[in-house]
N, C-alpha and C. Protein backbone atom coordinates (compact mmCIF):
# COMPACT_ATOMS: atom_id res chain seq x y z
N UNK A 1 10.30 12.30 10.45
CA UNK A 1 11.14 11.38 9.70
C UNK A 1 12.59 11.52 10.15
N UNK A 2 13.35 10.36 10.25
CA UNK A 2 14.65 10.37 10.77
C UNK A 2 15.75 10.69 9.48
N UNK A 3 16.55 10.79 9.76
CA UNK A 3 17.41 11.72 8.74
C UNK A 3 17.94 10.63 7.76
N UNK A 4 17.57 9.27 8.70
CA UNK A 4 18.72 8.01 8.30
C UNK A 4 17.48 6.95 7.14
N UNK A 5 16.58 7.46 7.97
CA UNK A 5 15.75 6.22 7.61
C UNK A 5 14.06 6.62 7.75
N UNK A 6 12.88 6.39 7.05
CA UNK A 6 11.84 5.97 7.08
C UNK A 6 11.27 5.28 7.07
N UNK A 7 9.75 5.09 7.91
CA UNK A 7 9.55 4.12 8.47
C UNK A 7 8.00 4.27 7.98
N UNK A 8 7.39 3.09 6.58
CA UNK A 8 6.13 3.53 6.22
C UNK A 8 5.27 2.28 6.63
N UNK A 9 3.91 2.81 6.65
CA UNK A 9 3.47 2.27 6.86
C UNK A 9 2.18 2.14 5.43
N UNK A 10 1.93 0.48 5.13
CA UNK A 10 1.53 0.18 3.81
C UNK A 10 0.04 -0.31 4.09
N UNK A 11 -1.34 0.03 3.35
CA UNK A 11 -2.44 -0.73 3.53
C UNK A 11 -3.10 -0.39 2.18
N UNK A 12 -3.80 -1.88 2.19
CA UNK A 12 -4.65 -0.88 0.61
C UNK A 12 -6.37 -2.46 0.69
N UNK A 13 -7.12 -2.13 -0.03
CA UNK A 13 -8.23 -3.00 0.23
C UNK A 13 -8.80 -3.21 1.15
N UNK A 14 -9.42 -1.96 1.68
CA UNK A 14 -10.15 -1.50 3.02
C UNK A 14 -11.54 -1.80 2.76
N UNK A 15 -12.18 -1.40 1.72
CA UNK A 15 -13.37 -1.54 1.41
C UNK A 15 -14.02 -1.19 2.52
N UNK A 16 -14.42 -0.56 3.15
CA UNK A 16 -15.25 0.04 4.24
C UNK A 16 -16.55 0.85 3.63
N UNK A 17 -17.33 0.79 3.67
CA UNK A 17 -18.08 -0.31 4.75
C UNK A 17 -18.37 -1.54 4.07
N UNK A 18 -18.22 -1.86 2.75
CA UNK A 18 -18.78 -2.89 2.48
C UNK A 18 -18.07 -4.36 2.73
N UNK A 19 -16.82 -4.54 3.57
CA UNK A 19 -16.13 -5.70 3.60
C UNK A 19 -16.21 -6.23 5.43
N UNK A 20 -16.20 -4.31 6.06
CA UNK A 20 -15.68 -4.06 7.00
C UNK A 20 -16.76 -2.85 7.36
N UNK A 21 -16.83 -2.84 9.20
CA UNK A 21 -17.34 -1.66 9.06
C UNK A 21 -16.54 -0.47 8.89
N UNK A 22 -14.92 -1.22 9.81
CA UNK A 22 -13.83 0.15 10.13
C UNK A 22 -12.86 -0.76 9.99
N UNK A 23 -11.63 0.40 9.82
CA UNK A 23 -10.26 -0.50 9.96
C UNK A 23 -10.18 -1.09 11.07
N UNK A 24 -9.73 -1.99 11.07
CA UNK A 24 -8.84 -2.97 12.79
C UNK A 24 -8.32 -2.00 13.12
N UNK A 25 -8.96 -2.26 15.10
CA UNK A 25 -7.97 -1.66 15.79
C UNK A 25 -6.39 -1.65 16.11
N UNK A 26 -5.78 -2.79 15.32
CA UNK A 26 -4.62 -3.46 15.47
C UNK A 26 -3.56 -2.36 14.38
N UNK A 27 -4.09 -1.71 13.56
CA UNK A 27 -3.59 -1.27 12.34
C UNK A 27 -3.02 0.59 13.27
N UNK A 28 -3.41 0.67 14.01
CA UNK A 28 -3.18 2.09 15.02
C UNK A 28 -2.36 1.37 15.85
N UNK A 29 -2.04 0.68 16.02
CA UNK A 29 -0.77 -0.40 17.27
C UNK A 29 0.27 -0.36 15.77
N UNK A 30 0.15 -1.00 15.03
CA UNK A 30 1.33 -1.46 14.07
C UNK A 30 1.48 0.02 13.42
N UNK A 31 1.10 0.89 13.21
CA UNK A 31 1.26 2.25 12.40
C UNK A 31 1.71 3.39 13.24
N UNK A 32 1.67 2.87 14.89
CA UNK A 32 1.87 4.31 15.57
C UNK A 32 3.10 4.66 15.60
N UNK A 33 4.21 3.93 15.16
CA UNK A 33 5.30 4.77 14.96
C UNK A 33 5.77 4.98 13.70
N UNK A 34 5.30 4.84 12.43
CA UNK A 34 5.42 4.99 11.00
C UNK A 34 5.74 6.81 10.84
N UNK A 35 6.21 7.21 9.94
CA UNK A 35 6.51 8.11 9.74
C UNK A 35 5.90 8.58 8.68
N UNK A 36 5.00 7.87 7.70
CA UNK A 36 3.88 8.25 6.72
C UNK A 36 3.54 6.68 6.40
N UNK A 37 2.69 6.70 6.01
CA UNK A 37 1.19 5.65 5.65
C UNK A 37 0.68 5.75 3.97
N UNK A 38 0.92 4.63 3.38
CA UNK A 38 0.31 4.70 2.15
C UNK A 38 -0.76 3.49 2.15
N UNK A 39 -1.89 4.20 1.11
CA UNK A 39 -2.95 3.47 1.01
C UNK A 39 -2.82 3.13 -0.55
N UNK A 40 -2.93 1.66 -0.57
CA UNK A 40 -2.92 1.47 -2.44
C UNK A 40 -4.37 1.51 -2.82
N UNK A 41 -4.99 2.01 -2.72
CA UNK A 41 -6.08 2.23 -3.07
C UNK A 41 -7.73 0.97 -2.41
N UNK A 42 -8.44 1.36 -2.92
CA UNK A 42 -9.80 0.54 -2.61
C UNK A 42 -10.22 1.17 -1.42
N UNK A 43 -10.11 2.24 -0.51
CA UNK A 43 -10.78 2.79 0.56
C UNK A 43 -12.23 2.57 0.40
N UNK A 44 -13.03 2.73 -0.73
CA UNK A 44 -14.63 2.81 -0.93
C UNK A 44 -14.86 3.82 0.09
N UNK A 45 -14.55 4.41 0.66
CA UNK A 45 -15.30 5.67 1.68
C UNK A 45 -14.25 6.37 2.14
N UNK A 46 -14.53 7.57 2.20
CA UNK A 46 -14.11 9.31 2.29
C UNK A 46 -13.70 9.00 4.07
N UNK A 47 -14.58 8.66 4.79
CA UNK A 47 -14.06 8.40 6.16
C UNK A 47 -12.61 7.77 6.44
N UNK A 48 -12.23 6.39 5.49
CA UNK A 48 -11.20 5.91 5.66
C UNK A 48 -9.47 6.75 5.48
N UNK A 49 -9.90 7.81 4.54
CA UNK A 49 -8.79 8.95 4.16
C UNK A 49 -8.33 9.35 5.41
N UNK A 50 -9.79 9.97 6.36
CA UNK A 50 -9.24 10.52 7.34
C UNK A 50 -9.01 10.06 8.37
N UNK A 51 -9.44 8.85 8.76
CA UNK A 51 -9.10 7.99 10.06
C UNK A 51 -7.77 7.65 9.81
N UNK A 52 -7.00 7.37 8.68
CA UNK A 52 -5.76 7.43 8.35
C UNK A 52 -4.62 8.28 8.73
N UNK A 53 -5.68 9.82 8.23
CA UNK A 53 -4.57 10.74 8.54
C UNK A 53 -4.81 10.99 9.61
N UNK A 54 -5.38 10.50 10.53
CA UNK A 54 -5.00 11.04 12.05
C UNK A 54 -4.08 10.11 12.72
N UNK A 55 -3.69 8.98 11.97
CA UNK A 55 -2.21 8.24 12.21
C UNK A 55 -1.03 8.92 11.93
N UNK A 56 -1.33 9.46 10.80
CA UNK A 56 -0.12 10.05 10.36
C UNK A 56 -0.44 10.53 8.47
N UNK A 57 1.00 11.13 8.35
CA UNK A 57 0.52 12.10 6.81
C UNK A 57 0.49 10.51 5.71
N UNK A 58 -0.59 10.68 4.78
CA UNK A 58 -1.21 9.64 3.89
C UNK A 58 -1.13 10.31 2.95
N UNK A 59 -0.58 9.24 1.63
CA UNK A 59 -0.12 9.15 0.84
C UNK A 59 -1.26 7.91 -0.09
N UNK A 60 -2.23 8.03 -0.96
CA UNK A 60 -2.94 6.94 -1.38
C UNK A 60 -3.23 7.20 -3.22
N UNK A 61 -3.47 5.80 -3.45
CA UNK A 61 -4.38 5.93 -4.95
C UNK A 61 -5.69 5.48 -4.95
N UNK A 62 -6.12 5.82 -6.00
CA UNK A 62 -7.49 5.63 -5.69
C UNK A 62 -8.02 3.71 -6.65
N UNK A 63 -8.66 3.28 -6.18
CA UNK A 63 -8.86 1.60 -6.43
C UNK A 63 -10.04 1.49 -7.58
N UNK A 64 -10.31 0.56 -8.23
CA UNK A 64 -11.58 0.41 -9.16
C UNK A 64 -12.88 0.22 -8.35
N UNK A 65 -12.60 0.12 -7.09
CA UNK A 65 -14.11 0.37 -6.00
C UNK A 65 -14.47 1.57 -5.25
N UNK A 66 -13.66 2.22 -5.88
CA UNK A 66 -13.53 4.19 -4.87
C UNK A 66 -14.63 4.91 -5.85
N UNK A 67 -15.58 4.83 -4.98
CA UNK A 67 -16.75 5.93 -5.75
C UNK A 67 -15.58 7.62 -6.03
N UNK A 68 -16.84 8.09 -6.80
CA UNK A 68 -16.05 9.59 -7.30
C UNK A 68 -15.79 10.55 -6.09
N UNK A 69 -16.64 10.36 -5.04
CA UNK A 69 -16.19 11.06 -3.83
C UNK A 69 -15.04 10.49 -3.64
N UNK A 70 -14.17 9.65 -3.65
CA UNK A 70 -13.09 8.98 -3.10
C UNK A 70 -11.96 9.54 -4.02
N UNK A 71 -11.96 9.18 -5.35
CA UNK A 71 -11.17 9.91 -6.02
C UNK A 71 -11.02 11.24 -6.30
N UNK A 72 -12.00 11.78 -6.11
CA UNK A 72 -11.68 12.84 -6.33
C UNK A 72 -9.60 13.54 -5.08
N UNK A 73 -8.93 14.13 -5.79
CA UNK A 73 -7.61 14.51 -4.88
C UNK A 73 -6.98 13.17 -5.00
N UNK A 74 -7.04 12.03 -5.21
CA UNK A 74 -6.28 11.12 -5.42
C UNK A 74 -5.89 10.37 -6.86
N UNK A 75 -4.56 10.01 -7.00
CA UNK A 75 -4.36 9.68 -8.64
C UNK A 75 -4.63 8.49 -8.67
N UNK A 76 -4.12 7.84 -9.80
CA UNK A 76 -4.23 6.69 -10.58
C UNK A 76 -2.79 6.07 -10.01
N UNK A 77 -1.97 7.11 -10.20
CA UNK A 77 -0.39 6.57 -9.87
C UNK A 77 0.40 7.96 -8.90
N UNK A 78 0.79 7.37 -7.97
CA UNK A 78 1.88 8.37 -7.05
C UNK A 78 3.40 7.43 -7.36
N UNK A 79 3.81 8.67 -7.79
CA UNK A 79 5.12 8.71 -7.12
C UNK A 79 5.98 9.28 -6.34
N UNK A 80 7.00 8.83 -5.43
CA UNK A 80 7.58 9.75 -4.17
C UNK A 80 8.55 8.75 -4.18
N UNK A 81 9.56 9.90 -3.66
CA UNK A 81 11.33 9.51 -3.76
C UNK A 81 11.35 9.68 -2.14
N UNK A 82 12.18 8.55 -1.32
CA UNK A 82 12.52 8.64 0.04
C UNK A 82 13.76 7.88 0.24
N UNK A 83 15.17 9.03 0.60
CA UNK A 83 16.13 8.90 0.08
C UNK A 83 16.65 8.01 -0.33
N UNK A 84 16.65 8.55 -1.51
CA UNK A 84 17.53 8.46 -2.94
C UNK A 84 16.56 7.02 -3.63
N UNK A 85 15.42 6.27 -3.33
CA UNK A 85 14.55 5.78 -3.39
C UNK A 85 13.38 5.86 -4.26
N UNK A 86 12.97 5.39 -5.43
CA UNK A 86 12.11 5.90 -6.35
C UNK A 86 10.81 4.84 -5.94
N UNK A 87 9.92 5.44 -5.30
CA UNK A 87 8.34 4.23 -4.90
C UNK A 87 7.65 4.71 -5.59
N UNK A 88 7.03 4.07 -6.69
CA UNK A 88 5.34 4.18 -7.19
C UNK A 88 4.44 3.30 -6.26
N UNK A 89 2.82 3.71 -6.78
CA UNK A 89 1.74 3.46 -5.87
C UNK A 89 1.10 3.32 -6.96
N UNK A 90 0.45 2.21 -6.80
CA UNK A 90 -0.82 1.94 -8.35
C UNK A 90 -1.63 1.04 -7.27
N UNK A 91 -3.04 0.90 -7.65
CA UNK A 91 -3.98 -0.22 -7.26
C UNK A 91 -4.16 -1.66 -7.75
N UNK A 92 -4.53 -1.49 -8.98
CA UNK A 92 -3.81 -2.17 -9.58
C UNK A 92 -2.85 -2.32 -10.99
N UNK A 93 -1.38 -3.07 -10.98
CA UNK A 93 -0.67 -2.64 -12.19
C UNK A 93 -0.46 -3.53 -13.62
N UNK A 94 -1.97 -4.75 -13.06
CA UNK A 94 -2.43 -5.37 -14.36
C UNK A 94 -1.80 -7.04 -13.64
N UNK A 95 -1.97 -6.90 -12.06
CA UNK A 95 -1.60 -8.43 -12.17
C UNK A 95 -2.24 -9.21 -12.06
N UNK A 96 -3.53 -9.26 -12.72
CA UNK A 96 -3.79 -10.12 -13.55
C UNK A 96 -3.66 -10.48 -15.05
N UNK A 97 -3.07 -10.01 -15.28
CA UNK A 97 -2.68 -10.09 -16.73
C UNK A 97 -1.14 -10.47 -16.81
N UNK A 98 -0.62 -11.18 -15.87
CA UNK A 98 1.02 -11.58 -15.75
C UNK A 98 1.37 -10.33 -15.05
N UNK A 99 2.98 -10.90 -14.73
CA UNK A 99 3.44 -9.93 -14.46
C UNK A 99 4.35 -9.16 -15.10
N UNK A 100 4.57 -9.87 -16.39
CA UNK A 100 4.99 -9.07 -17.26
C UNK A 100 4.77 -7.26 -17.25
N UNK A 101 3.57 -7.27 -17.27
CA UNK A 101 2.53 -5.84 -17.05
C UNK A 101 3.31 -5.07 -16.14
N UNK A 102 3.14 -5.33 -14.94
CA UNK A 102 3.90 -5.03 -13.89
C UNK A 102 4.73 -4.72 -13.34
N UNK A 103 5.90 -5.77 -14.39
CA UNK A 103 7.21 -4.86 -14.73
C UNK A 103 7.67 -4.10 -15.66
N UNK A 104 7.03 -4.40 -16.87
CA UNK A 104 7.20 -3.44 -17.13
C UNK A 104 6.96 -1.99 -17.03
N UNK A 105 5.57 -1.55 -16.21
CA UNK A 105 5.52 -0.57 -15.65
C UNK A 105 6.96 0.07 -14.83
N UNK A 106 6.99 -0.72 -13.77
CA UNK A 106 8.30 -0.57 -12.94
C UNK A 106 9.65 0.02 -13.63
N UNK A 107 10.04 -0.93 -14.56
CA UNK A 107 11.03 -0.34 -15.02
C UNK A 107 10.94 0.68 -15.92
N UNK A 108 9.97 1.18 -16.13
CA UNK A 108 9.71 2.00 -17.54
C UNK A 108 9.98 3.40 -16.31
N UNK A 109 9.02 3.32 -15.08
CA UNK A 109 9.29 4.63 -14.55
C UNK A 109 10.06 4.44 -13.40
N UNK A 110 10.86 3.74 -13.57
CA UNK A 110 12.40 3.69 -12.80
C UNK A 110 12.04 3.33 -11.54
N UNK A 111 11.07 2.67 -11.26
CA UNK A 111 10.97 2.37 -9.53
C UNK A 111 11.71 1.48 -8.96
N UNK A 112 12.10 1.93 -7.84
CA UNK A 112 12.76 0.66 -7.01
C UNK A 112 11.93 -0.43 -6.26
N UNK A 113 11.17 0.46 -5.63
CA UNK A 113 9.95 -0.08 -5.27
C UNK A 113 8.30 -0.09 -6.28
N UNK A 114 7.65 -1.05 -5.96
CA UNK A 114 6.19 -1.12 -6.25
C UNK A 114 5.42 -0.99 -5.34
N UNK A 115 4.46 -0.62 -5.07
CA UNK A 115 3.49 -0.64 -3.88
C UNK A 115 2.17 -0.74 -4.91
N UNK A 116 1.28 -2.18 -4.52
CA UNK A 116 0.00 -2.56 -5.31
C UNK A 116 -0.44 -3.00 -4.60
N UNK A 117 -2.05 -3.08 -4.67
CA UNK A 117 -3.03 -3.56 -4.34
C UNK A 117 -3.91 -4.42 -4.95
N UNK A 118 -5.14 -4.43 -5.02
CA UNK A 118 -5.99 -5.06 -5.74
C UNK A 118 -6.25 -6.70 -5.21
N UNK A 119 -4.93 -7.49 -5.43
CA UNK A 119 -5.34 -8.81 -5.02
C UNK A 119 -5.99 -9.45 -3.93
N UNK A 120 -5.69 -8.40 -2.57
CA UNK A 120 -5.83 -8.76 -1.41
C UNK A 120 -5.33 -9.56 -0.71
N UNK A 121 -4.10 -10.29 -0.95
CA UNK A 121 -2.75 -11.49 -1.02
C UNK A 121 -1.47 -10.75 -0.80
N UNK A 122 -0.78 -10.59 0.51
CA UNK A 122 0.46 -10.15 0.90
C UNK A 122 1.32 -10.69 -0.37
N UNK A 123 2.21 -9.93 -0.89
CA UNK A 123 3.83 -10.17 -1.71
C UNK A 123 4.64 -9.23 -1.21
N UNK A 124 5.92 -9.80 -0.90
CA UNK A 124 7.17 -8.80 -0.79
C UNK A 124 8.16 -9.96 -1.86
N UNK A 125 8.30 -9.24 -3.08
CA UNK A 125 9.32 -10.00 -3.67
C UNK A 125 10.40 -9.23 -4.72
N UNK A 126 11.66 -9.26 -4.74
CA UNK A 126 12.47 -8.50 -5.54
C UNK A 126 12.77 -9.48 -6.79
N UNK A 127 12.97 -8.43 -7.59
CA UNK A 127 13.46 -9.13 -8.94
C UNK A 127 13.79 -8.08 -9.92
N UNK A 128 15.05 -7.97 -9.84
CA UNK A 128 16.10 -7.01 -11.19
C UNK A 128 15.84 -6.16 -10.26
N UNK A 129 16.50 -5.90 -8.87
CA UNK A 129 16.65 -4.69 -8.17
C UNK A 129 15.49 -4.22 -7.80
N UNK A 130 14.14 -4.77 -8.25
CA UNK A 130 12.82 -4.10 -7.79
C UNK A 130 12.16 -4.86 -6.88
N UNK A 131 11.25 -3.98 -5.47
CA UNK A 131 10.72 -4.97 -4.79
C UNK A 131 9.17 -4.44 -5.24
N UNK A 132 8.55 -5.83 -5.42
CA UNK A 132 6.67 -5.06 -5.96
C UNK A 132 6.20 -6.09 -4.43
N UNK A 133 5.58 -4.81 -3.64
CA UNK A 133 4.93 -5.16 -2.16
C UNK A 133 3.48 -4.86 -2.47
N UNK A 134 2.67 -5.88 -1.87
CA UNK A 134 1.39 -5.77 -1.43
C UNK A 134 1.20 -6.20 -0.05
N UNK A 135 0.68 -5.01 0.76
CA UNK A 135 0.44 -5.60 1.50
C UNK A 135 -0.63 -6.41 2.17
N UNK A 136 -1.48 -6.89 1.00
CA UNK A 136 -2.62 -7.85 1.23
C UNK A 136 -3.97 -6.50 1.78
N UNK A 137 -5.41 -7.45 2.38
CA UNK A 137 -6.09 -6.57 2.71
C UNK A 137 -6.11 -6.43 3.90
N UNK A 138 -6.77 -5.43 4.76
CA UNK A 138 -6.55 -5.38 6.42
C UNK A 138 -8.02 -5.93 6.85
N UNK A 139 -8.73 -5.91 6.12
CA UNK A 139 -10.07 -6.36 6.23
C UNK A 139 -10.26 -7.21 5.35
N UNK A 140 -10.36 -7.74 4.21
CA UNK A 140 -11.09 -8.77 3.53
C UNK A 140 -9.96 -9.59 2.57
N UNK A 141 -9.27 -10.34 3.31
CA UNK A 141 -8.07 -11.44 2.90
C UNK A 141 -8.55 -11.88 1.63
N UNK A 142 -8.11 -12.13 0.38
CA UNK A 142 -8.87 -13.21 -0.32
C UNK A 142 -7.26 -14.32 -0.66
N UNK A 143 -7.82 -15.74 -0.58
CA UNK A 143 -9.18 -16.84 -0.04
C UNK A 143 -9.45 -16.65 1.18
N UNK A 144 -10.28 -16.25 1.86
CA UNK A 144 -10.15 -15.97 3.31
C UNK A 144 -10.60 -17.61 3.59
N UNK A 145 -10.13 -17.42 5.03
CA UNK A 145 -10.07 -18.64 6.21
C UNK A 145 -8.64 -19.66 5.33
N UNK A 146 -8.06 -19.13 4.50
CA UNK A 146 -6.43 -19.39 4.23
C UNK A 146 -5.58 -18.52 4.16
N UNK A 147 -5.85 -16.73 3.91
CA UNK A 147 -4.90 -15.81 4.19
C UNK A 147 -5.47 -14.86 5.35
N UNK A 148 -4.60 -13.99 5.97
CA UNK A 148 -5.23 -13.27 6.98
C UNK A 148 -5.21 -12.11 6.81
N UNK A 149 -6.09 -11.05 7.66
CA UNK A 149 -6.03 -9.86 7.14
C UNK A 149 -4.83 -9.40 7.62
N UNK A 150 -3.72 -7.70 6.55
CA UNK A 150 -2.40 -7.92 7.14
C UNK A 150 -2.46 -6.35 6.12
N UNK A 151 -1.03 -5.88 6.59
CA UNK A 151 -0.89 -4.66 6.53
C UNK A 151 0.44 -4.71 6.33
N UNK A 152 1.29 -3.95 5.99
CA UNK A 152 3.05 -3.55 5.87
C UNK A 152 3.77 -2.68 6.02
N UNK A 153 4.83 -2.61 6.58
CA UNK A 153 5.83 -1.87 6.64
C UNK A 153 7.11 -1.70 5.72
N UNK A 154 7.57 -0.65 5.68
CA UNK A 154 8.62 -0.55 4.85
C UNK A 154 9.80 0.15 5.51
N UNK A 155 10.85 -0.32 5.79
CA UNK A 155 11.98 0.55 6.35
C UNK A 155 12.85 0.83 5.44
N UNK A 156 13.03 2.33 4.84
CA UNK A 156 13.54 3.02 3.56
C UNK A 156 14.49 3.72 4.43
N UNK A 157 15.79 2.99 3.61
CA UNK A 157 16.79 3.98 4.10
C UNK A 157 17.70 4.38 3.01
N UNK A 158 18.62 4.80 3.05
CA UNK A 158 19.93 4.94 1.52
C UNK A 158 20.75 3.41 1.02
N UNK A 159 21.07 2.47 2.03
CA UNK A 159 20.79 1.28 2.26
C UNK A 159 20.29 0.35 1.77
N UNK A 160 18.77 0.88 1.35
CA UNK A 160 17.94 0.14 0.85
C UNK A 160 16.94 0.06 1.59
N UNK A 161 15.42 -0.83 1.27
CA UNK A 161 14.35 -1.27 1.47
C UNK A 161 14.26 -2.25 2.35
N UNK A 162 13.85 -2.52 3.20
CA UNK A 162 12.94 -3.76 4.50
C UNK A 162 12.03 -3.72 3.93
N UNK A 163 11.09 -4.89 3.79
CA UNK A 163 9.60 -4.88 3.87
C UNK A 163 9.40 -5.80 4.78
N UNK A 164 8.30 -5.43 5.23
CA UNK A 164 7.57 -6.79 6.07
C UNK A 164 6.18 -6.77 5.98
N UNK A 165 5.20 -8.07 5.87
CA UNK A 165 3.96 -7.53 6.33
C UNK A 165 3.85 -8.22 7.36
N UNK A 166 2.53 -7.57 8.39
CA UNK A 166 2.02 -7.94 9.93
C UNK A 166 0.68 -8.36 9.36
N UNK A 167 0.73 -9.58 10.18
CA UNK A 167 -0.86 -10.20 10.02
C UNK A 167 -1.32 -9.65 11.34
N UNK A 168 -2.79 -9.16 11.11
CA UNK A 168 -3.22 -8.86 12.26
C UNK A 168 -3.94 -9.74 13.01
């Protein structure tokens, strides 16, 4: 990690094997220079943890499709500070139920950032100083053949937040 800045790399709704057999090879091209990797959860298989961490150090929650082998070592909610930066990690933080839900989570535990999953639908959007990012699924888009599979980055610095997501 650079002293100035980090450089993450975001995926969540892998579902392997049942969506997918494996992650895209494209996701080891867009991640090889990340400086840590978070998974918002939905891996469904113990393999996907570690094909991860041989990109780099992973950071994940566990999804409402992660058998108990999966959760087991992974929470419900992470949080991690990257300077001066407050990011939570949830799977999902009730957006379906508005987003009311959502923020108020956020602001209740001071995040700057959101990092969610669940929908399978890229968002990078700020509102009252908070950005809530998904970076969609890397394997199973939903509506597919109208969104694509896609993954994200985050450039965290003191500065502030970049997001982007990459369609693969």
């Amino acid at each position: 990690m650079s002293k100035h800045q980090t450089v993450v790399g975001v995926i969540s709704d892998t579902h392997i094997p049942t969506r997918s057999r494996r992650i895209p090879e494209k996701v080891s091209e867009v991640f090889g220079d990340v400086d840590l990797i978070i998974h918002a959860g939905d891996f469904v298989e113990t393999k996907v943890l570690e094909e991860l961490k041989k990109l780099g150090p992973l950071v994940g929650v566990y999804g409402n499709m992660d058998p108990p082998e999966v959760r087991r070592g992974l929470p419900k909610v992470k949080e991690l500070e990257l300077h001066g930066k407050k990011i939570g990690v949830i799977h999902d933080p009730g957006v379906f139920s508005g987003r009311g839900r959502m923020e108020r989570l956020a602001k209740k535990r001071g995040f700057d950032v959101l990092i969610f999953g669940h929908t399978h639908r890229a968002r990078a959007e700020e509102k009252d100083g908070i950005l809530y990012f998904n970076p969609g699924s890397a394997t199973n888009p939903i509506p597919p053949f109208v969104t694509k599979p896609s993954v994200g980055r985050l450039v965290v610095s003191r500065d502030g937040v970049e997001a982007s997501v990459i369609t693969l």
